[in-house]
N, C-alpha and C. Protein backbone atom coordinates (compact mmCIF):
# COMPACT_ATOMS: atom_id res chain seq x y z
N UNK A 1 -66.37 -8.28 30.55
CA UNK A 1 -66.37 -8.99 31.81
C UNK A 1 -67.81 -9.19 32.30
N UNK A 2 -68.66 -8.46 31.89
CA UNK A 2 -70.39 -7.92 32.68
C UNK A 2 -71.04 -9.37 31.86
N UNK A 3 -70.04 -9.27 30.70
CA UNK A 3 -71.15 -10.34 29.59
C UNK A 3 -70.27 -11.77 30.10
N UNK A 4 -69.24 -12.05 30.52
CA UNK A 4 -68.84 -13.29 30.78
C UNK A 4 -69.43 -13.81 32.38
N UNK A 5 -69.86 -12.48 33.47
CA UNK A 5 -70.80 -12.92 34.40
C UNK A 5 -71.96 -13.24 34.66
N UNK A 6 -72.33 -12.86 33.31
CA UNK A 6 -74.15 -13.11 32.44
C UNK A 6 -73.80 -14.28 32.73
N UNK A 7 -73.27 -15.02 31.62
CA UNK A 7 -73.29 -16.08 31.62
C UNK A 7 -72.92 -17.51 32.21
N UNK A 8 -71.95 -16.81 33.58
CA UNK A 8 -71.91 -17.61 34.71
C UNK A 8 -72.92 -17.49 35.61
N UNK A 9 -74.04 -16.07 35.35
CA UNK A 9 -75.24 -16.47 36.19
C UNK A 9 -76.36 -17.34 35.51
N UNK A 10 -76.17 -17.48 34.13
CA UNK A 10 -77.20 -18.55 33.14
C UNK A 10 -77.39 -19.93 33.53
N UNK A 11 -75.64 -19.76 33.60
CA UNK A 11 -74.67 -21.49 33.95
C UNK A 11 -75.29 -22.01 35.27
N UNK A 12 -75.36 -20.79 36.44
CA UNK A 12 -76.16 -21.18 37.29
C UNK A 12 -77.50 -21.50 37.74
N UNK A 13 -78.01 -20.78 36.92
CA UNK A 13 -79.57 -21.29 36.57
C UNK A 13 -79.85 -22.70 36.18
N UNK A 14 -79.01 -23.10 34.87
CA UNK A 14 -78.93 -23.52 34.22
C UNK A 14 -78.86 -25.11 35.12
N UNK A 15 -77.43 -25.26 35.58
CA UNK A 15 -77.47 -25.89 36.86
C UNK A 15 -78.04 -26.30 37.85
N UNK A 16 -79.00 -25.51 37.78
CA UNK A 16 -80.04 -26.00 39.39
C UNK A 16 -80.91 -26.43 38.40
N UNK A 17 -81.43 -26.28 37.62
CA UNK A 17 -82.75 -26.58 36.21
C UNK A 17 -82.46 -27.64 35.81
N UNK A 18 -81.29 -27.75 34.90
CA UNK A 18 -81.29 -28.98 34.23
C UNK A 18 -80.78 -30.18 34.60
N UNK A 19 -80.49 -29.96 35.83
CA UNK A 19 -79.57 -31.07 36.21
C UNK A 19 -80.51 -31.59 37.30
N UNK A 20 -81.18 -30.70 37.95
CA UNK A 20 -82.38 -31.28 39.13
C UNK A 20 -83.43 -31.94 38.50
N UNK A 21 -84.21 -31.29 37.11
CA UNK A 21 -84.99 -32.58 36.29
C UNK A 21 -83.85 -33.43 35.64
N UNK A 22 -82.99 -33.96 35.41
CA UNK A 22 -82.36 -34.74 34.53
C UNK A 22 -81.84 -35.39 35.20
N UNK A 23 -81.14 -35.30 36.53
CA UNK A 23 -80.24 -36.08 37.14
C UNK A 23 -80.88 -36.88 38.36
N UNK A 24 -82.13 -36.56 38.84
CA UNK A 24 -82.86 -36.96 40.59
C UNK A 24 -84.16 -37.89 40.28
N UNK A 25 -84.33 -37.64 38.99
CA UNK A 25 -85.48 -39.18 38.89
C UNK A 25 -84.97 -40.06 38.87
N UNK A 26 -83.33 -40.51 37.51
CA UNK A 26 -82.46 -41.85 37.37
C UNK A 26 -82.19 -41.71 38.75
N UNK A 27 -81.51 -41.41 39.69
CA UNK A 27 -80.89 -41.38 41.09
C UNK A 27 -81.78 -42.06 41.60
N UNK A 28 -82.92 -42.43 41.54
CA UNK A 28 -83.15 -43.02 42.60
C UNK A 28 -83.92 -44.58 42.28
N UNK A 29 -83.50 -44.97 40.83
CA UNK A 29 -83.61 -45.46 39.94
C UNK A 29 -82.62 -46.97 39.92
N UNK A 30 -81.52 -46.25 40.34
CA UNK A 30 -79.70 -47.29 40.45
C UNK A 30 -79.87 -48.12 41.48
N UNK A 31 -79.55 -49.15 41.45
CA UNK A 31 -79.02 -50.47 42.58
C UNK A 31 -78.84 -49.49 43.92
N UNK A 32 -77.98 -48.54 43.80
CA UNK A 32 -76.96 -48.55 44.88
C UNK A 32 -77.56 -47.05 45.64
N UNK A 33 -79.17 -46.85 45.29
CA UNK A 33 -79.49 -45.49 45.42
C UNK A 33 -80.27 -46.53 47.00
N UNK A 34 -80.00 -45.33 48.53
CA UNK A 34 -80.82 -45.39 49.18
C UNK A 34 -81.46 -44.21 49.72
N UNK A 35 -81.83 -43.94 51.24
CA UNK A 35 -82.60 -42.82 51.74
C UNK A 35 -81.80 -41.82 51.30
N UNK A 36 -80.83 -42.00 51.30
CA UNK A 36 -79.83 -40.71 51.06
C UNK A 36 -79.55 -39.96 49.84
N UNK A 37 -79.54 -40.75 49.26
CA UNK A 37 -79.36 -40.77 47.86
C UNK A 37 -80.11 -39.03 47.16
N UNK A 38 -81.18 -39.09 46.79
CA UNK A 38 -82.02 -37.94 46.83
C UNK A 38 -81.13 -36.80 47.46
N UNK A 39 -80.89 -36.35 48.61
CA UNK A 39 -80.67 -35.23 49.43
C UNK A 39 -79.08 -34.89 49.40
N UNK A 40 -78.21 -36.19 49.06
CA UNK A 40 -76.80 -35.92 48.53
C UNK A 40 -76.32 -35.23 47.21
N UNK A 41 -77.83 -36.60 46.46
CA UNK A 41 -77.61 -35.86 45.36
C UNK A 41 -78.42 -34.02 44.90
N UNK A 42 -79.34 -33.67 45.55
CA UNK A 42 -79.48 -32.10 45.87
C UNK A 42 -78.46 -31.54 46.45
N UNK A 43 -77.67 -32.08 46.91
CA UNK A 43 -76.66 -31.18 48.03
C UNK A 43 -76.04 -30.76 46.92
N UNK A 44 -75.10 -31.86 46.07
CA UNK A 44 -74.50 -31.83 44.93
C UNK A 44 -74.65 -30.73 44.19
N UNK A 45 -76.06 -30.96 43.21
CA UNK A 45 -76.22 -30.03 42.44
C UNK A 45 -76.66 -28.36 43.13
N UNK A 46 -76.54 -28.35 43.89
CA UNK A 46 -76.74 -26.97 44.94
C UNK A 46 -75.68 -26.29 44.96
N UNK A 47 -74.08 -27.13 45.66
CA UNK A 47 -72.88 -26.82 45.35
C UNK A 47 -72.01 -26.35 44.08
N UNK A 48 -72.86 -27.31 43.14
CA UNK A 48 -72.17 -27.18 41.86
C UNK A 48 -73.03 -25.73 41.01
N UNK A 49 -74.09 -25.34 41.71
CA UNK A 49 -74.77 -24.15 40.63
C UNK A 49 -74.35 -22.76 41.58
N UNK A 50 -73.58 -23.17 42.88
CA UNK A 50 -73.69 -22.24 43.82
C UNK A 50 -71.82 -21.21 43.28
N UNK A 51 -71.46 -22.54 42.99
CA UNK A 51 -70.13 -21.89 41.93
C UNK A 51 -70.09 -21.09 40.91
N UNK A 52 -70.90 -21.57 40.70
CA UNK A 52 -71.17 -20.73 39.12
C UNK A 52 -71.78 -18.88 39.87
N UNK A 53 -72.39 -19.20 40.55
CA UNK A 53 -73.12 -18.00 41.11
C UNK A 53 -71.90 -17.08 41.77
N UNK A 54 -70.90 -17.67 42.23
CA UNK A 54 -69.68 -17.42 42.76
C UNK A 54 -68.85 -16.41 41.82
N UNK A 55 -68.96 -16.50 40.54
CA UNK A 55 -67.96 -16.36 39.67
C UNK A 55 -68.99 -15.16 38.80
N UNK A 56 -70.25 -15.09 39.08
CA UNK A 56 -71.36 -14.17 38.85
C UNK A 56 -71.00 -13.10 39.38
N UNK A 57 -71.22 -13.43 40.61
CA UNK A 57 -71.08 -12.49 41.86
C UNK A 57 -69.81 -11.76 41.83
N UNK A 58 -68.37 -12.27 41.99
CA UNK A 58 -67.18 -11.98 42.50
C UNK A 58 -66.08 -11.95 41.24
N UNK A 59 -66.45 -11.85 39.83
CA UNK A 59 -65.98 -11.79 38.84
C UNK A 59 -65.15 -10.98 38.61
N UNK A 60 -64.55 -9.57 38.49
CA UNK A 60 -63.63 -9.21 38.55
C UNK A 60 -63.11 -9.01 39.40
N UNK A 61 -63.26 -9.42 40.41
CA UNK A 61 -62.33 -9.06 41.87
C UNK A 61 -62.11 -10.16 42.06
N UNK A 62 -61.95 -11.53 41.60
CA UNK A 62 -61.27 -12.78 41.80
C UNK A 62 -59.66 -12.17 40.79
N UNK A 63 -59.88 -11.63 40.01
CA UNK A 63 -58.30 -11.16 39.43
C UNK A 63 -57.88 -10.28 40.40
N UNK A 64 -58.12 -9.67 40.81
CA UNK A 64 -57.24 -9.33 41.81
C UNK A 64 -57.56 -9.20 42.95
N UNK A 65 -57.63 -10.48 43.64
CA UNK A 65 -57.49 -10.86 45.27
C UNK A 65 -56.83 -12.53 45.06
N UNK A 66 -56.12 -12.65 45.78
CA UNK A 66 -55.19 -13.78 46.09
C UNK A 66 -56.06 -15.17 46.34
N UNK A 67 -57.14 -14.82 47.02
CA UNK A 67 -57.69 -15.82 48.00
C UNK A 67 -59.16 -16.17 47.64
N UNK A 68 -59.67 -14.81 46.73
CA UNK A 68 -60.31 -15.25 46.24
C UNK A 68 -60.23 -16.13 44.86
N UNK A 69 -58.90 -16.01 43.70
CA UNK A 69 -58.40 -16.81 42.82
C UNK A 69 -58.05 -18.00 43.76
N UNK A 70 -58.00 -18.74 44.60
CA UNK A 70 -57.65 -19.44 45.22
C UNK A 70 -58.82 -20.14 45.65
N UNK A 71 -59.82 -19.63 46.07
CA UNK A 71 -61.21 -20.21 46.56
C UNK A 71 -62.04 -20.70 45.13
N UNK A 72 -61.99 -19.67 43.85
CA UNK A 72 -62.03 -19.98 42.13
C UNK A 72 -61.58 -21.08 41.61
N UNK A 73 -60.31 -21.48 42.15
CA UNK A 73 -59.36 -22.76 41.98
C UNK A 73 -60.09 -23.98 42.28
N UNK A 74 -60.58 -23.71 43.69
CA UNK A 74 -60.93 -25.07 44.66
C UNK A 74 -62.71 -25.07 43.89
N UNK A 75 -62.96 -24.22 43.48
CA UNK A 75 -65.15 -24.38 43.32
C UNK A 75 -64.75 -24.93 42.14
N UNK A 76 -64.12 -24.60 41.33
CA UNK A 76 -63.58 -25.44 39.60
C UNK A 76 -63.75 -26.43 39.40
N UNK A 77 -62.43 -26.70 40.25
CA UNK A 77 -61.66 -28.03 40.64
C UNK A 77 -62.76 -29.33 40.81
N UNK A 78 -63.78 -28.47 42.08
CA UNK A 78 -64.90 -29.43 42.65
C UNK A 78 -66.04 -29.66 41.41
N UNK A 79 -66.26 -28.94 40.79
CA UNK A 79 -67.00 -28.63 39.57
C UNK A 79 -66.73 -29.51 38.59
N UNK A 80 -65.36 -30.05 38.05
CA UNK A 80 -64.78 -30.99 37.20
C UNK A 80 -64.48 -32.08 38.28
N UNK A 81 -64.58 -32.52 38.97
CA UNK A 81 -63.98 -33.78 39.52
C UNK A 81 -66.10 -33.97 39.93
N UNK A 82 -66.75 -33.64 40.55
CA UNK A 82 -67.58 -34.06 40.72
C UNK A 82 -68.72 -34.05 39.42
N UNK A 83 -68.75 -33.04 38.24
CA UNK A 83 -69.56 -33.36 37.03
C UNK A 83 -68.71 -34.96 36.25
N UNK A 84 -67.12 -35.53 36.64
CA UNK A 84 -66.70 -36.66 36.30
C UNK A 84 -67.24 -37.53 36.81
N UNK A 85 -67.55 -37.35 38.08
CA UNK A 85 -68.03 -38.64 38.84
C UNK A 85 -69.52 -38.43 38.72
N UNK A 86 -70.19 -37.57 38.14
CA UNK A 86 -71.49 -37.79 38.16
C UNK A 86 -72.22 -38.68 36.42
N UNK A 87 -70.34 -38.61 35.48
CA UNK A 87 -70.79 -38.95 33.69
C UNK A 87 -70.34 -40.69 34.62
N UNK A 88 -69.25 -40.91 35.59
CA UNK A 88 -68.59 -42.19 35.56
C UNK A 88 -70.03 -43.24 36.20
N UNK A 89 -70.74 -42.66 36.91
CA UNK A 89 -71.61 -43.07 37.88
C UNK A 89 -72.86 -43.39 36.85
N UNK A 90 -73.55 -41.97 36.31
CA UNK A 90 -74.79 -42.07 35.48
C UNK A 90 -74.29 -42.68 33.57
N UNK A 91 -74.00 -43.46 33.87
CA UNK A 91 -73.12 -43.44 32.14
C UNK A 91 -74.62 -43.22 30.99
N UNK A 92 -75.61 -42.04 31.31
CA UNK A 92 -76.37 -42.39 30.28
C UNK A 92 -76.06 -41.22 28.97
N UNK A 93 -77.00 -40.88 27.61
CA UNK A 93 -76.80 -39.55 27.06
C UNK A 93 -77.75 -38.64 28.05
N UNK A 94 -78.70 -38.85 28.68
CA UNK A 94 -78.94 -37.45 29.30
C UNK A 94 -78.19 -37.04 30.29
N UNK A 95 -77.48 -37.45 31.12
CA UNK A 95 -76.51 -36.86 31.78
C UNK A 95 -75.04 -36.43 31.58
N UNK A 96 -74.81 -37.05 29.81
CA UNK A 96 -73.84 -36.32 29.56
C UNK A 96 -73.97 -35.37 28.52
N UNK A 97 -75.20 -35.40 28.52
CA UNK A 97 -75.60 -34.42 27.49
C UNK A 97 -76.06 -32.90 28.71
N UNK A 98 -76.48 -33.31 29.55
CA UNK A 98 -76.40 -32.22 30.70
C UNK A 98 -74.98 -31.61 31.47
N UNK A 99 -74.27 -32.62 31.95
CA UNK A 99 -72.55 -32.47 32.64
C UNK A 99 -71.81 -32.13 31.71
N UNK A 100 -71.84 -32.30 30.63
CA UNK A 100 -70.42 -31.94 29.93
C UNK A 100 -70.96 -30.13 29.49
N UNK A 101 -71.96 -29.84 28.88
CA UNK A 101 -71.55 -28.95 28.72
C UNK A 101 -71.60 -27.88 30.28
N UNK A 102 -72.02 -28.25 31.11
CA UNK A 102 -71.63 -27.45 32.19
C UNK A 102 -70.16 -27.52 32.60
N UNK A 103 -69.59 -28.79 32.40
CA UNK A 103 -67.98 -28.84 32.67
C UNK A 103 -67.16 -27.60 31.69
N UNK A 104 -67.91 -27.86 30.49
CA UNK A 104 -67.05 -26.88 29.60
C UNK A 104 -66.65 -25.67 30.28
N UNK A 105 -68.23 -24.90 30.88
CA UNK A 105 -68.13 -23.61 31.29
C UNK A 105 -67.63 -23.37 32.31
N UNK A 106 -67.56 -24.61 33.03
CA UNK A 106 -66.70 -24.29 34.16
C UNK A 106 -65.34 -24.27 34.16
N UNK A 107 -64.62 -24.91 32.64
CA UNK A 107 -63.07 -24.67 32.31
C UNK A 107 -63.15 -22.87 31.63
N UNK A 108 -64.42 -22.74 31.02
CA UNK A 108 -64.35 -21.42 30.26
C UNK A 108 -63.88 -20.38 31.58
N UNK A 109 -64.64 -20.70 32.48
CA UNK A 109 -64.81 -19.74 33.73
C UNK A 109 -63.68 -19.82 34.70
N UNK A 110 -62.80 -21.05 34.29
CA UNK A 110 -61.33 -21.19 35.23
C UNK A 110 -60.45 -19.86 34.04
N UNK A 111 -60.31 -20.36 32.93
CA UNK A 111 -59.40 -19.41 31.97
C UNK A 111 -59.93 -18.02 31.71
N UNK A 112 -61.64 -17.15 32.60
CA UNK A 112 -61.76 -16.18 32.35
C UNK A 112 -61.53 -15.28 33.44
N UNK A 113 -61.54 -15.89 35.25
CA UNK A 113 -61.23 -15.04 36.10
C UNK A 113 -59.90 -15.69 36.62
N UNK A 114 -59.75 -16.85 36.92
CA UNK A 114 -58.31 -17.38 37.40
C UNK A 114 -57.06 -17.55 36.68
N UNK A 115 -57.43 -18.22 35.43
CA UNK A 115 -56.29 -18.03 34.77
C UNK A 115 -55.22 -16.36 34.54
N UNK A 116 -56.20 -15.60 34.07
CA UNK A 116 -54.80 -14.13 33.88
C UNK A 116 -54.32 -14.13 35.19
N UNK A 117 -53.49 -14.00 36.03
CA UNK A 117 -53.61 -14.51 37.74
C UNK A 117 -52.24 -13.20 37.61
N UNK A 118 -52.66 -11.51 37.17
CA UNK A 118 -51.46 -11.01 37.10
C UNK A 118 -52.69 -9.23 37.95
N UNK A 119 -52.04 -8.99 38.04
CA UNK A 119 -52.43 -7.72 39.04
C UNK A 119 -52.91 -6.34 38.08
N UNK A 120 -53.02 -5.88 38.12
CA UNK A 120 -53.04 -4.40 37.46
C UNK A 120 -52.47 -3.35 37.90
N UNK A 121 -51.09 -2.90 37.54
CA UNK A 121 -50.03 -2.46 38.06
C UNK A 121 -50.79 -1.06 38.62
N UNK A 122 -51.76 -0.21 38.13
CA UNK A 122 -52.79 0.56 38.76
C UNK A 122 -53.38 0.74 39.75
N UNK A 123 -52.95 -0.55 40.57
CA UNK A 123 -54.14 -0.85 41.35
C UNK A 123 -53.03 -1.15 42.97
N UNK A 124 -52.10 -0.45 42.80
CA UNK A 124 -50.89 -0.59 44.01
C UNK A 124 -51.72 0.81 44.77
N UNK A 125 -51.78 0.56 45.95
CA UNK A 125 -51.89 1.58 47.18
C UNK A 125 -50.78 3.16 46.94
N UNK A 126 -51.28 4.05 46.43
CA UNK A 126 -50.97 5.17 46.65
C UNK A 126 -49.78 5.19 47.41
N UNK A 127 -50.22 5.29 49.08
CA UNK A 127 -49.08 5.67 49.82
C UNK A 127 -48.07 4.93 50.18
N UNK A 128 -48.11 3.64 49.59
CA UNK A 128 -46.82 2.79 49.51
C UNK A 128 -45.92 3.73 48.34
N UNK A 129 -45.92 4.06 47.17
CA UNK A 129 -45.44 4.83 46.52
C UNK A 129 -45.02 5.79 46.88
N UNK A 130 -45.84 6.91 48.06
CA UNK A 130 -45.50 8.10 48.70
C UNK A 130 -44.00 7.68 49.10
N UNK A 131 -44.30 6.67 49.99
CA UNK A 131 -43.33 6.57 51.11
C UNK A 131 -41.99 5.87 50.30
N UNK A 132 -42.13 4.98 49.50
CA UNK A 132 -40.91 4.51 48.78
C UNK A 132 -40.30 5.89 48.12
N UNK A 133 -41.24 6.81 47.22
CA UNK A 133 -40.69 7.82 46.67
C UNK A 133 -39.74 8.90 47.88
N UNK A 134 -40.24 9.15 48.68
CA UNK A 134 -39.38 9.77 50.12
C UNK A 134 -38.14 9.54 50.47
N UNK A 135 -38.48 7.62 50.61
CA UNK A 135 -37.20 7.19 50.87
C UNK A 135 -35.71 7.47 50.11
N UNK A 136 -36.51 7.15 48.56
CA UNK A 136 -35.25 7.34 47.49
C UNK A 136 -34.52 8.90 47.92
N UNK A 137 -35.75 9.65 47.62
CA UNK A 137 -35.40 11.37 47.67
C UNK A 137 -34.38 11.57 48.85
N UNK A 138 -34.48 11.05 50.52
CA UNK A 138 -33.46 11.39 51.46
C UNK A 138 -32.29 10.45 50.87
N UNK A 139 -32.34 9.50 49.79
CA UNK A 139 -31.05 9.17 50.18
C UNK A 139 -29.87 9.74 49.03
C-alpha cells in the first residue's frame, strides 16, 4: 500500500511538472485562448495533481471510510473527464503523450483504494460486540 502511495505522490509531482511545461505555452497559443485562459488553465492542472496528492495522503483510510471512498470517486471521476477534455481540446502528441498516461494512473488509483469498497471485519468497534454479546446472553 506505502509503495502504491509512492507513486500517487510521483503522479503528483509528475502532474504539476509535466503538464505545466507541456500544456500552458500551446494554451495560449489556440484561437479561443484569452486573459483567462492561463489561470484556468493553472487552476486545472493544480486540481488535477492535488488528487493525486489526495490518494498519497489518505490511502488506506479511503478503504475504510464511506465518504472518503466517495470524495476518491468524485477527484477520479474529475481526473478522467477533465484529462478527456484537455486530449479533445489540445488534439496534439505532446499532450497526449502527457494526459493519457496520467489518466491511466488515475484508473490504477480508482481500482487500488476505491474499488475493494469492503471493510475489514477487524475493524468493528469493540463495544458494539460487548453489548450485542450481553444481549444474546440475557436472553
Amino acid at each position: 500500500m506505502k509503495l502504491v502511495q509512492a507513486l500517487a505522490f510521483l503522479a503528483g509531482l509528475a502532474a504539476l511538472f509535466a503538464t505545466s511545461l507541456t500544456l500552458l505555452p500551446p494554451a495560449q497559443l489556440h484561437p479561443f485562448a484569452g486573459d483567462a485562459t492561463l489561470a484556468v488553465m493553472g487552476a486545472g492542472i493544480l486540481a488535477f495533481a492535488s488528487g493525486y496528492f489526495f490518494f498519497a495522503v489518505a490511502g488506506y483510510r479511503i478503504v475504510r471510510s464511506a465518504w472518503r471512498r466517495a470524495m476518491a470517486v468524485a477527484i477520479a471521476l474529475f481526473q478522467l473527464v477533465a484529462g478527456g477534455a484537455m486530449i479533445w481540446l489540445y488534439p496534439e502528441p505532446a499532450v497526449l503523450g502527457v494526459m493519457l498516461p496520467l489518466m491511466c494512473v488515475s484508473v490504477f488509483m480508482f481500482t487500488s483504494f476505491v474499488w475493494p469498497a469492503r471493510r475489514n471485519p477487524a475493524y468493528r468497534p469493540a463495544r458494539w460486540r460487548e453489548r450485542h454479546d450481553e444481549a444474546a446472553s440475557r436472553r
